[in-house]
PDB file of N, CA and C in Angstrom:
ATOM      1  N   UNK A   1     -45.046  59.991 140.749  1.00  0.00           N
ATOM      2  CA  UNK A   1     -44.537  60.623 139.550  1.00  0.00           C
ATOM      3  C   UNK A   1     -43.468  61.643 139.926  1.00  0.00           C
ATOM      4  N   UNK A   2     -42.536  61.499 139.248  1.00  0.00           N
ATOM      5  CA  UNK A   2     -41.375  62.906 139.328  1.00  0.00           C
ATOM      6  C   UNK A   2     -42.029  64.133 138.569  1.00  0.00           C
ATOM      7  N   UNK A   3     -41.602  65.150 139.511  1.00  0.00           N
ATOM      8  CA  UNK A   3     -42.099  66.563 139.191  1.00  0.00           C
ATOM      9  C   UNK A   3     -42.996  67.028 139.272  1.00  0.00           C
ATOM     10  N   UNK A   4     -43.519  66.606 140.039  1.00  0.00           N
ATOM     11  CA  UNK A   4     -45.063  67.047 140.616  1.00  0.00           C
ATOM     12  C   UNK A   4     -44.749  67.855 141.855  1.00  0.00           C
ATOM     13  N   UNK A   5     -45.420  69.007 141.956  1.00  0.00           N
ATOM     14  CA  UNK A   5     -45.295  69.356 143.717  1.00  0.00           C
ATOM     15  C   UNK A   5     -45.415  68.275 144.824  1.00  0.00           C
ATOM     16  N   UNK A   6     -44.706  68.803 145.609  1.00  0.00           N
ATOM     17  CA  UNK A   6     -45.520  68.125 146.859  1.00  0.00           C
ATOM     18  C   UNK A   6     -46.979  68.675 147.768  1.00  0.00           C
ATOM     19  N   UNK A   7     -47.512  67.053 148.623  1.00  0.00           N
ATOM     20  CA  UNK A   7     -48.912  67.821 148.254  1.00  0.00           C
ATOM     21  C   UNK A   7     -48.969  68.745 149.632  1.00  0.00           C
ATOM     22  N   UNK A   8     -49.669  69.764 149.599  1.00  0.00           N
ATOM     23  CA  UNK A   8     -49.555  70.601 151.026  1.00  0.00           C
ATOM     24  C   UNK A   8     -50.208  70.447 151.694  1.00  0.00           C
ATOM     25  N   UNK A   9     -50.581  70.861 153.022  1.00  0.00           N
ATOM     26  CA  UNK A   9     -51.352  70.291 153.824  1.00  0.00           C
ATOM     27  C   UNK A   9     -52.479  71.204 153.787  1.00  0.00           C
ATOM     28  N   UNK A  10     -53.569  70.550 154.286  1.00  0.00           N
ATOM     29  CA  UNK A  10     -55.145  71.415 153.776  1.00  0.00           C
ATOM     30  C   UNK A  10     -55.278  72.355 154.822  1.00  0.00           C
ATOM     31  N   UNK A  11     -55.610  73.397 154.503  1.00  0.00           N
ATOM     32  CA  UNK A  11     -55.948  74.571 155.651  1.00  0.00           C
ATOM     33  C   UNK A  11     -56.728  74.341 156.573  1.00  0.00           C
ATOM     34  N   UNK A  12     -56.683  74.887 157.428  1.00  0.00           N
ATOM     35  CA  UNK A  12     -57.442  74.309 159.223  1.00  0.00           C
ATOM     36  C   UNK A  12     -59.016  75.336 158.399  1.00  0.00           C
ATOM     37  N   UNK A  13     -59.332  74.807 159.351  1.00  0.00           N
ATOM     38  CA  UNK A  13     -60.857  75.174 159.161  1.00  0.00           C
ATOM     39  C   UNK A  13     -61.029  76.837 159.863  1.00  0.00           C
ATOM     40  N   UNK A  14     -61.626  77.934 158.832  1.00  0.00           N
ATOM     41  CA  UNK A  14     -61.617  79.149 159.179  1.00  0.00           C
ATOM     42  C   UNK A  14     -63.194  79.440 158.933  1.00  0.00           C
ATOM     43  N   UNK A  15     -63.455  80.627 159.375  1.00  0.00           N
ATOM     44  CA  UNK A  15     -64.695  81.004 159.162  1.00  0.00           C
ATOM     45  C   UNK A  15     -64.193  81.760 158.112  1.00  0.00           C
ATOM     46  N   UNK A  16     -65.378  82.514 156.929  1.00  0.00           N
ATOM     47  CA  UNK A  16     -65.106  83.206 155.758  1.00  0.00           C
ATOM     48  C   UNK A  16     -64.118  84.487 156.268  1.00  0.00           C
ATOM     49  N   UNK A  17     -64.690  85.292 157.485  1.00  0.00           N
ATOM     50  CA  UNK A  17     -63.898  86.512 157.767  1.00  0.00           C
ATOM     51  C   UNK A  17     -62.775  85.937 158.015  1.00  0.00           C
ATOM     52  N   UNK A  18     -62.182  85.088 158.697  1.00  0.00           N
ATOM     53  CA  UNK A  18     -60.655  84.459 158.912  1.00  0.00           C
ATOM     54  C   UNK A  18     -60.420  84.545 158.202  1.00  0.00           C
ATOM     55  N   UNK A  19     -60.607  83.703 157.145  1.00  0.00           N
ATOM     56  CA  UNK A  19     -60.069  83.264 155.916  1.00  0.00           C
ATOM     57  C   UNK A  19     -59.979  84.982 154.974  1.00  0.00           C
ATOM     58  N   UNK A  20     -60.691  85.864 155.118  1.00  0.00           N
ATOM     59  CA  UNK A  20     -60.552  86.969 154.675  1.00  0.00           C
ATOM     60  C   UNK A  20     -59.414  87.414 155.164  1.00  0.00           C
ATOM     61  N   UNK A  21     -59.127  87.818 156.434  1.00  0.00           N
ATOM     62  CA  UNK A  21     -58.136  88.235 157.300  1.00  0.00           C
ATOM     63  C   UNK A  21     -56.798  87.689 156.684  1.00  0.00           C
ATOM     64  N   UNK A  22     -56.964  86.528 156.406  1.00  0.00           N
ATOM     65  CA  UNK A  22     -55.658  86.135 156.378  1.00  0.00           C
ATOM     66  C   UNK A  22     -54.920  86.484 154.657  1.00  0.00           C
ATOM     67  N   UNK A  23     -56.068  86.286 154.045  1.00  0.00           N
ATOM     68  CA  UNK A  23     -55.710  86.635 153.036  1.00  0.00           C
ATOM     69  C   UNK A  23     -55.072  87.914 152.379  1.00  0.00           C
ATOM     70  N   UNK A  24     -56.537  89.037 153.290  1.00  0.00           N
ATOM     71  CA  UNK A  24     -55.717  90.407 153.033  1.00  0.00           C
ATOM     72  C   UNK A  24     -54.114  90.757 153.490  1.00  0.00           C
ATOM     73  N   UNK A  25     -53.931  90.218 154.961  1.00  0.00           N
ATOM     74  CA  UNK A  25     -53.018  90.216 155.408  1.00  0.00           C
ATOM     75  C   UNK A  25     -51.596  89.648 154.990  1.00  0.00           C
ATOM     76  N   UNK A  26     -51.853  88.457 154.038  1.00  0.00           N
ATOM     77  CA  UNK A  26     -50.745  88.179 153.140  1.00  0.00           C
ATOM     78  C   UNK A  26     -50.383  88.834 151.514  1.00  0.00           C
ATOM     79  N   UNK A  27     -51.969  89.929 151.770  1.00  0.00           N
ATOM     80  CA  UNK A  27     -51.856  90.603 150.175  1.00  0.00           C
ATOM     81  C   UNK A  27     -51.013  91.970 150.552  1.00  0.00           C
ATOM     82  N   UNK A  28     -51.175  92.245 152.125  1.00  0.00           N
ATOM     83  CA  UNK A  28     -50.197  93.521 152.371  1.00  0.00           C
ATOM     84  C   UNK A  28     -48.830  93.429 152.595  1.00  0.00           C
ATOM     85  N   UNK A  29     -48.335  92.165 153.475  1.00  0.00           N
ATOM     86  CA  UNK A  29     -46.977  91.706 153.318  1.00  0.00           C
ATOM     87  C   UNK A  29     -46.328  91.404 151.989  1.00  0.00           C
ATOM     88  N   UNK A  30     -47.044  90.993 150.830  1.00  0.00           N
ATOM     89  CA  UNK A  30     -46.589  90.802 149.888  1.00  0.00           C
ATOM     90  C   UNK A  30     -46.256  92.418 149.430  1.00  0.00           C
ATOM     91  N   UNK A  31     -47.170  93.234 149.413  1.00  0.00           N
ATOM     92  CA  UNK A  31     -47.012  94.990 148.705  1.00  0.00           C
ATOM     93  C   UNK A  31     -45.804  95.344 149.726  1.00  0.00           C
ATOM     94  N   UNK A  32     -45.795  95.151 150.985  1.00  0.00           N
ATOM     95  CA  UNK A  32     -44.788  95.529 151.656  1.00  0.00           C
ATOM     96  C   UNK A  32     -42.964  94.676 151.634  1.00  0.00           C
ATOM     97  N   UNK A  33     -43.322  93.725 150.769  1.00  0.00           N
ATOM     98  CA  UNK A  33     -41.771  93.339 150.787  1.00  0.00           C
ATOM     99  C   UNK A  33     -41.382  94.240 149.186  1.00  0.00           C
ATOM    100  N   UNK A  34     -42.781  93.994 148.458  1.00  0.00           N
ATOM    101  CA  UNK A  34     -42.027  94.979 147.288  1.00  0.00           C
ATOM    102  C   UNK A  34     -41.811  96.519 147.535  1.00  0.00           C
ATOM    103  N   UNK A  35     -42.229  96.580 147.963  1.00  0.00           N
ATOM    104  CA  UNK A  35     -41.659  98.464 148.677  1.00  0.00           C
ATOM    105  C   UNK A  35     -40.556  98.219 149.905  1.00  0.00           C
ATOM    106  N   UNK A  36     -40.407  97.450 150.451  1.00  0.00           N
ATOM    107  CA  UNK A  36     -39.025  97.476 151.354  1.00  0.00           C
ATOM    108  C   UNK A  36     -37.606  97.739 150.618  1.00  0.00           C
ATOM    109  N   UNK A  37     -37.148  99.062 150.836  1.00  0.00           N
ATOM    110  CA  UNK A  37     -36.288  99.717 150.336  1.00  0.00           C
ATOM    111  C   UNK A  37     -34.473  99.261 150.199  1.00  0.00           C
ATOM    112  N   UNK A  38     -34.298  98.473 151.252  1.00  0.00           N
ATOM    113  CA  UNK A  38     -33.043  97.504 150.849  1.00  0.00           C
ATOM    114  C   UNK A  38     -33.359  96.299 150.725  1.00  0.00           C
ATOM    115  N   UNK A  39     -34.607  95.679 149.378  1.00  0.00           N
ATOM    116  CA  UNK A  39     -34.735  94.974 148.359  1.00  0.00           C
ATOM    117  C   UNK A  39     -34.640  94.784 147.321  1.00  0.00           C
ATOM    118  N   UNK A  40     -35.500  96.078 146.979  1.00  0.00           N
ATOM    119  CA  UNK A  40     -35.522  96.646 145.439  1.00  0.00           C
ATOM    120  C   UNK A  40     -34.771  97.763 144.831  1.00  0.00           C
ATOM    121  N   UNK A  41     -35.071  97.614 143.564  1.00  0.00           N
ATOM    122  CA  UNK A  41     -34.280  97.781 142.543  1.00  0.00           C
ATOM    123  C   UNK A  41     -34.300  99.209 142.412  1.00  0.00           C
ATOM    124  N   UNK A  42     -36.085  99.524 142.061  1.00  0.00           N
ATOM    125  CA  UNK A  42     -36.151 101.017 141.375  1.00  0.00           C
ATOM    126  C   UNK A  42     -37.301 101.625 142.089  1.00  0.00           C
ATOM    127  N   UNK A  43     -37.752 102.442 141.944  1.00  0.00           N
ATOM    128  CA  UNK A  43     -38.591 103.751 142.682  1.00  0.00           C
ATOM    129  C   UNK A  43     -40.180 103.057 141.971  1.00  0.00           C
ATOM    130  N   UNK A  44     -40.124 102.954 140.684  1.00  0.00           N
ATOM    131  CA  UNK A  44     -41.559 102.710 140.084  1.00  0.00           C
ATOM    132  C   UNK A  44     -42.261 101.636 140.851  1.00  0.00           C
ATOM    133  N   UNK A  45     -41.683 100.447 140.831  1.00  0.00           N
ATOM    134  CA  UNK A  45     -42.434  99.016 141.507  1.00  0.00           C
ATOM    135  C   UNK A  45     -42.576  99.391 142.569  1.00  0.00           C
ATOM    136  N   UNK A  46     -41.726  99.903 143.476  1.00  0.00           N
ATOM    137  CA  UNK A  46     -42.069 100.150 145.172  1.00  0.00           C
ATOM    138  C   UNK A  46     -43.409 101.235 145.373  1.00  0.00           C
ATOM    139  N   UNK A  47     -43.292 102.029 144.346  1.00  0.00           N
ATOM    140  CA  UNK A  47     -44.365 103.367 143.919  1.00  0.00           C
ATOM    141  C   UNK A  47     -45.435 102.559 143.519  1.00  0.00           C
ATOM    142  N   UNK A  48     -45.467 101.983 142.981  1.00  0.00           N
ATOM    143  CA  UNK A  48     -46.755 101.285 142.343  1.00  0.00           C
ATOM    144  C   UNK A  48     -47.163 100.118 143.326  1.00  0.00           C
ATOM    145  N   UNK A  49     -46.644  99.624 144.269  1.00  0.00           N
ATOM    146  CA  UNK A  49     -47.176  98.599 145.465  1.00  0.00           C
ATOM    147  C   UNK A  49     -47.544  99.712 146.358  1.00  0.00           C
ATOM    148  N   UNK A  50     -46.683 100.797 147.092  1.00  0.00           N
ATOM    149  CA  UNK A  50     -47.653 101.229 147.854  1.00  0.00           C
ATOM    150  C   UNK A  50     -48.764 101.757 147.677  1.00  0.00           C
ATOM    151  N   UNK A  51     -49.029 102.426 146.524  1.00  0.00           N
ATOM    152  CA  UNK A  51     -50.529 102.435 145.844  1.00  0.00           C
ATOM    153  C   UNK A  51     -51.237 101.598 146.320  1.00  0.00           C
ATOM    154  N   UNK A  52     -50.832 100.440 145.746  1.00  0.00           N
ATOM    155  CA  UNK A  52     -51.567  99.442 146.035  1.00  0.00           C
ATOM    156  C   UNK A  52     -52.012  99.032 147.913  1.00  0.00           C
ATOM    157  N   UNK A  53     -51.180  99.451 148.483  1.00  0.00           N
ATOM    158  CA  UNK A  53     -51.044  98.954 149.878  1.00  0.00           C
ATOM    159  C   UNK A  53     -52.398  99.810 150.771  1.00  0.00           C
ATOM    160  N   UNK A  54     -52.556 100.789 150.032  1.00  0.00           N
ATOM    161  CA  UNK A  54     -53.600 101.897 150.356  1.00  0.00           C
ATOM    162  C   UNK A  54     -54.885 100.760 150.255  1.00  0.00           C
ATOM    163  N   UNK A  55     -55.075  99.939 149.326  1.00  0.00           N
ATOM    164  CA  UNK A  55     -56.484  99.118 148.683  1.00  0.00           C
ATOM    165  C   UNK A  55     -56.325  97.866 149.626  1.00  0.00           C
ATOM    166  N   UNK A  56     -55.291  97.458 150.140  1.00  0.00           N
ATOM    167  CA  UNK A  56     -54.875  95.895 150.656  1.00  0.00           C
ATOM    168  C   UNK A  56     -55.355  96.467 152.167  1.00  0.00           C
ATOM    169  N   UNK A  57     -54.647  97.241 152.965  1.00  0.00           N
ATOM    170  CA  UNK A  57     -54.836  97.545 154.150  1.00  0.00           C
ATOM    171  C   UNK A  57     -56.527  98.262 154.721  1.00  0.00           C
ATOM    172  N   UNK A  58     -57.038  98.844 153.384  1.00  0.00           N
ATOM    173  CA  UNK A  58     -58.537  99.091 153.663  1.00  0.00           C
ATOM    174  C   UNK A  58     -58.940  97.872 153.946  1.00  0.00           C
ATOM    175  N   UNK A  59     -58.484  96.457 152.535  1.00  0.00           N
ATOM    176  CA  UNK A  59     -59.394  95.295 152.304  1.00  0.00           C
ATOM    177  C   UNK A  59     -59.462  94.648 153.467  1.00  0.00           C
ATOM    178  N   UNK A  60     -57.691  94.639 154.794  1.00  0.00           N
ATOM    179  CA  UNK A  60     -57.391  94.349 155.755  1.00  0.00           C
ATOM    180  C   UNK A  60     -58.516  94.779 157.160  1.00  0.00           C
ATOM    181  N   UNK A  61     -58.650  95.936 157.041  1.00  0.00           N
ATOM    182  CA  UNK A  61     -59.582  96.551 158.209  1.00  0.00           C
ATOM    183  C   UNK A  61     -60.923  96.358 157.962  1.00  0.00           C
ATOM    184  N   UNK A  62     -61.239  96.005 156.782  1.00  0.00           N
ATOM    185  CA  UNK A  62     -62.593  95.558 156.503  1.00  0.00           C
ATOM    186  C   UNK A  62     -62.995  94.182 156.684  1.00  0.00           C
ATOM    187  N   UNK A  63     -62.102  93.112 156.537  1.00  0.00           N
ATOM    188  CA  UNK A  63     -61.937  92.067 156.769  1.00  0.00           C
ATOM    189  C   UNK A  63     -62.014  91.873 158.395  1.00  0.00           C
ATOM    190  N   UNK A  64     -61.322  92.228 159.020  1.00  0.00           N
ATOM    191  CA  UNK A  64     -61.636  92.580 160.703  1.00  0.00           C
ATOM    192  C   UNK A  64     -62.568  93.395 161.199  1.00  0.00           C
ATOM    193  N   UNK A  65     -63.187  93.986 160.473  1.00  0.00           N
ATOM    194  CA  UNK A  65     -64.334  94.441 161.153  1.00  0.00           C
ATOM    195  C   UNK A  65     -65.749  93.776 160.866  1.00  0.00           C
ATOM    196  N   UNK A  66     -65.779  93.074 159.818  1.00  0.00           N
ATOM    197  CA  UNK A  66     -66.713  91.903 159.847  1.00  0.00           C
ATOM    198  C   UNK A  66     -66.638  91.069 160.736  1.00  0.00           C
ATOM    199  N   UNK A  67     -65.630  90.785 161.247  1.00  0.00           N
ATOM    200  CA  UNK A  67     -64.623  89.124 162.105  1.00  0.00           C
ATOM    201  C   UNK A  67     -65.802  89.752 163.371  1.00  0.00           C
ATOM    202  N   UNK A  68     -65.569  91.675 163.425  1.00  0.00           N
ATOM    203  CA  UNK A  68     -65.807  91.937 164.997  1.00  0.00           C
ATOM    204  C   UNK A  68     -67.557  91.997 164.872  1.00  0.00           C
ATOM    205  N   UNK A  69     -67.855  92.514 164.080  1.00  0.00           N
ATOM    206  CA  UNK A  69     -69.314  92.708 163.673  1.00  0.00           C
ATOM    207  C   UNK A  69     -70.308  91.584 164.037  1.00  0.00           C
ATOM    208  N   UNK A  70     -69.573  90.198 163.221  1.00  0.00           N
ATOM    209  CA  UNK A  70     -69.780  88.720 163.683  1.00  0.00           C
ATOM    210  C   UNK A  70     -70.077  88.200 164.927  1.00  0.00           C
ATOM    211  N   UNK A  71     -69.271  88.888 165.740  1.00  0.00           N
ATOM    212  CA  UNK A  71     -69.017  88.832 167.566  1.00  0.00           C
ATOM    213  C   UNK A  71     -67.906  87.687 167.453  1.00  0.00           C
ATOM    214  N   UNK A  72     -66.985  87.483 166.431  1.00  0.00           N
ATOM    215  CA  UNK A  72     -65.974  87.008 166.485  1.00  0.00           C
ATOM    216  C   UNK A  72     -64.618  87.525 167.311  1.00  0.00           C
ATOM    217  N   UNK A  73     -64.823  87.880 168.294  1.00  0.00           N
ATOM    218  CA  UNK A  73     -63.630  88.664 168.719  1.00  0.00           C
ATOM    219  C   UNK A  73     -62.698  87.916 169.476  1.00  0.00           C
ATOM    220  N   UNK A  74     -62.258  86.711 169.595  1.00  0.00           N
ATOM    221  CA  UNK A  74     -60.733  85.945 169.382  1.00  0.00           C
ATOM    222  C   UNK A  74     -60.527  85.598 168.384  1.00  0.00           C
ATOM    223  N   UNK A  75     -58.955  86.180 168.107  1.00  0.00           N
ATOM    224  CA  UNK A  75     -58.010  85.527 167.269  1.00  0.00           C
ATOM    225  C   UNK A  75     -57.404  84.119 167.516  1.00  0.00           C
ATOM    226  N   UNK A  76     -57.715  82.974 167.167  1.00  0.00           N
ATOM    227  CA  UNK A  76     -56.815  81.430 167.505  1.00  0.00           C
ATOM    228  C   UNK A  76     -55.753  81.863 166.440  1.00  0.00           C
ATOM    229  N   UNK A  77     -54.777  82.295 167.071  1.00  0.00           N
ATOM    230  CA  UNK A  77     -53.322  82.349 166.376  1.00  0.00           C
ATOM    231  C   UNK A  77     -52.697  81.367 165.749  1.00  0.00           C
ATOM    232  N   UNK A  78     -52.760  80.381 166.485  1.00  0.00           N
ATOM    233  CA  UNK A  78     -52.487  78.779 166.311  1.00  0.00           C
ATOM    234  C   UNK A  78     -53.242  78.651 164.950  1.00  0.00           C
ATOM    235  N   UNK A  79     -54.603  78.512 164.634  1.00  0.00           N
ATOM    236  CA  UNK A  79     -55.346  78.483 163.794  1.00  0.00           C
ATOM    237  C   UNK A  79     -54.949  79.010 162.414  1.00  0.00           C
ATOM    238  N   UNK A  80     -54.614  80.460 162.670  1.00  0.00           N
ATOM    239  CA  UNK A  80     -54.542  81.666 161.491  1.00  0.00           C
ATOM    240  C   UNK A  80     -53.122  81.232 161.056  1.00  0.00           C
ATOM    241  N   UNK A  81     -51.908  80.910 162.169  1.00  0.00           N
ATOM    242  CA  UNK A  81     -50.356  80.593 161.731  1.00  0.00           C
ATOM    243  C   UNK A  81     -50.499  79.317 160.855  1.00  0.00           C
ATOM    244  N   UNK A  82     -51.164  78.299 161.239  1.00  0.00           N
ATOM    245  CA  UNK A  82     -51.023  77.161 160.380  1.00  0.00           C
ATOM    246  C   UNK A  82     -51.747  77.844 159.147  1.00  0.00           C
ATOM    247  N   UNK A  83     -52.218  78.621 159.125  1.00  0.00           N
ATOM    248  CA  UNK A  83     -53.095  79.112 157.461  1.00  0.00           C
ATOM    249  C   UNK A  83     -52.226  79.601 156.516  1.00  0.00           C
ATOM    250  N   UNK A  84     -51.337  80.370 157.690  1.00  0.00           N
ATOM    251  CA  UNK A  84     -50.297  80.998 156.561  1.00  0.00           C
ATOM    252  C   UNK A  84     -49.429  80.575 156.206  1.00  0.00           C
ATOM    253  N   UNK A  85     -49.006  79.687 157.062  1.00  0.00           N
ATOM    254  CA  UNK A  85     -47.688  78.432 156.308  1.00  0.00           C
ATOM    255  C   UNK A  85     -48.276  77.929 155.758  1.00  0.00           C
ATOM    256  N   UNK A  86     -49.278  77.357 155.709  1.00  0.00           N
ATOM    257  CA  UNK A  86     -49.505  76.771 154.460  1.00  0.00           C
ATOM    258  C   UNK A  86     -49.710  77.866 152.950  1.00  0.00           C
ATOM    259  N   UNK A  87     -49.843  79.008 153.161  1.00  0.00           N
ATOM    260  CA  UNK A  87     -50.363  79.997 151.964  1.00  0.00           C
ATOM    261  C   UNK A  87     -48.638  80.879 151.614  1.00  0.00           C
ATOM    262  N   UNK A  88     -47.715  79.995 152.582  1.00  0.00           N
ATOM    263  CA  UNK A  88     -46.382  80.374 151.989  1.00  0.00           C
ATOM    264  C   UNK A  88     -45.956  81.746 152.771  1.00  0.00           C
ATOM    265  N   UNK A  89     -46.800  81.843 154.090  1.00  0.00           N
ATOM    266  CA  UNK A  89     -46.706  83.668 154.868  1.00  0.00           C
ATOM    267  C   UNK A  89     -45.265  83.286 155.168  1.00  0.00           C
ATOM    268  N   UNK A  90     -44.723  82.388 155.423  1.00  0.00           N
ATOM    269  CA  UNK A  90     -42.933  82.393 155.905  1.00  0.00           C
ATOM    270  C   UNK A  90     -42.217  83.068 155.042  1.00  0.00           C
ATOM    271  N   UNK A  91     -42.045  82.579 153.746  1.00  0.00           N
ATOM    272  CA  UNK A  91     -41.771  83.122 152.638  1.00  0.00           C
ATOM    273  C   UNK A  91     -41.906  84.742 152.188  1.00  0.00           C
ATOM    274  N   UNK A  92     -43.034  85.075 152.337  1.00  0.00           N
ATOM    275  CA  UNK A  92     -43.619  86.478 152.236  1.00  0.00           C
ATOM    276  C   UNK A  92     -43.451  87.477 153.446  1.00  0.00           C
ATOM    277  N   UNK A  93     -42.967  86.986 154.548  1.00  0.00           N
ATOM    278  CA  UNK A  93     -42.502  87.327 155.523  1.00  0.00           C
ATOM    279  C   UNK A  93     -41.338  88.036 155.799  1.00  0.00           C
ATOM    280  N   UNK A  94     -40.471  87.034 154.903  1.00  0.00           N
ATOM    281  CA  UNK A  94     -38.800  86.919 154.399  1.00  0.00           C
ATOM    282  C   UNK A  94     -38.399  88.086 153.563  1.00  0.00           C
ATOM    283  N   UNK A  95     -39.179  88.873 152.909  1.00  0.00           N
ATOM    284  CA  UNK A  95     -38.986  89.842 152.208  1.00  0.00           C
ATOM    285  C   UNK A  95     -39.321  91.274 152.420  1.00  0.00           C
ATOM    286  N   UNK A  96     -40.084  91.366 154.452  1.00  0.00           N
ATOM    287  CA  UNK A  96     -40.050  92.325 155.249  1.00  0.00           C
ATOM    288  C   UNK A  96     -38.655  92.635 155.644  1.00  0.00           C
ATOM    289  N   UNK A  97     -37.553  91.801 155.889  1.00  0.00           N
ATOM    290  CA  UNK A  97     -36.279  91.653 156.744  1.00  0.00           C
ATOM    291  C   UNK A  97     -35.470  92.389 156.035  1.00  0.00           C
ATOM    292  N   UNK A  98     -34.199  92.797 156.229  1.00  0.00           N
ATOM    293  CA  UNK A  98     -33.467  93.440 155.670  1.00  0.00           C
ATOM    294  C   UNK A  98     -32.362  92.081 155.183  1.00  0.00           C
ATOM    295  N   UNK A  99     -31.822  92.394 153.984  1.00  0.00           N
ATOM    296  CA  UNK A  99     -31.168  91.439 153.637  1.00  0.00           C
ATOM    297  C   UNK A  99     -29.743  91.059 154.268  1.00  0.00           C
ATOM    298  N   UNK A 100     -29.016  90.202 154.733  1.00  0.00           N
ATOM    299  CA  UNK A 100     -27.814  89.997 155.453  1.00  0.00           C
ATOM    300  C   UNK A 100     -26.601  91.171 154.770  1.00  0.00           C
ATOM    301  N   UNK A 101     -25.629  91.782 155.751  1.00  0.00           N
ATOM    302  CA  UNK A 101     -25.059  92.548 155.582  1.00  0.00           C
ATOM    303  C   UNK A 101     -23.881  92.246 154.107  1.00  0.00           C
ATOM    304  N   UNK A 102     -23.562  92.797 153.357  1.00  0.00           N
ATOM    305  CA  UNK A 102     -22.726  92.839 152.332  1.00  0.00           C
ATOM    306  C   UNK A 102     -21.212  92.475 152.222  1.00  0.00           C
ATOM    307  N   UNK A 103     -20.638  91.862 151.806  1.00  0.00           N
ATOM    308  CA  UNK A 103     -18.895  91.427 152.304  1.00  0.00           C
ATOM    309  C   UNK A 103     -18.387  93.323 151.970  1.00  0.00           C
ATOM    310  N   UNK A 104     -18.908  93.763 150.789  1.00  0.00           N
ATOM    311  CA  UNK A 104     -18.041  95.242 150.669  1.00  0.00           C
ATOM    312  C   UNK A 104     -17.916  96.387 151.578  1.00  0.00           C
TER     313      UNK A 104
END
């Protein structure tokens, strides 16, 4: 059928804390591209994500300290990177960078 997504590929197999990890970790890159200051627009949205970044980066260290609690203590990078391309982390990544320099 036309116009359908394409289908993505299924996430590698994580334990729940991974899968936590990764998640928080793409909920703080996301607060952090909207507060990256040669992105945006105005003071309020960037003000109102780092708020938020305060709740993401707790959810972040809490998420890893279960992983360690677990006696999970390697990261398979390999593992966690294919998680986030697939959850679009390239993308969300892209909006840490500073944007290419200006012709003016």
């Amino acid at each position: 059928m036309t116009g359908m997504l394409p289908e993505l590929p299924p996430l590698p197999a994580l334990t729940r804390a991974e899968g936590e990890v990764v998640d928080r970790y793409l909920e703080v890159l996301d607060l952090l591209g909207r507060i990256n200051p040669a992105r945006v627009q105005g003071t309020y949205g960037g003000l109102r994500a780092a708020q938020a970044l305060v709740v993401a980066s707790t959810g972040l260290r809490d998420a890893l300290a279960v992983m360690f609690e677990r006696g999970e203590r390697e990261v398979y990078t390999g593992t966690m990177a294919r998680a986030m391309r697939v959850l679009d982390g390239e993308r969300r990544t892209r909006r840490l960078m500073l944007p290419p320099p200006s012709a003016s």
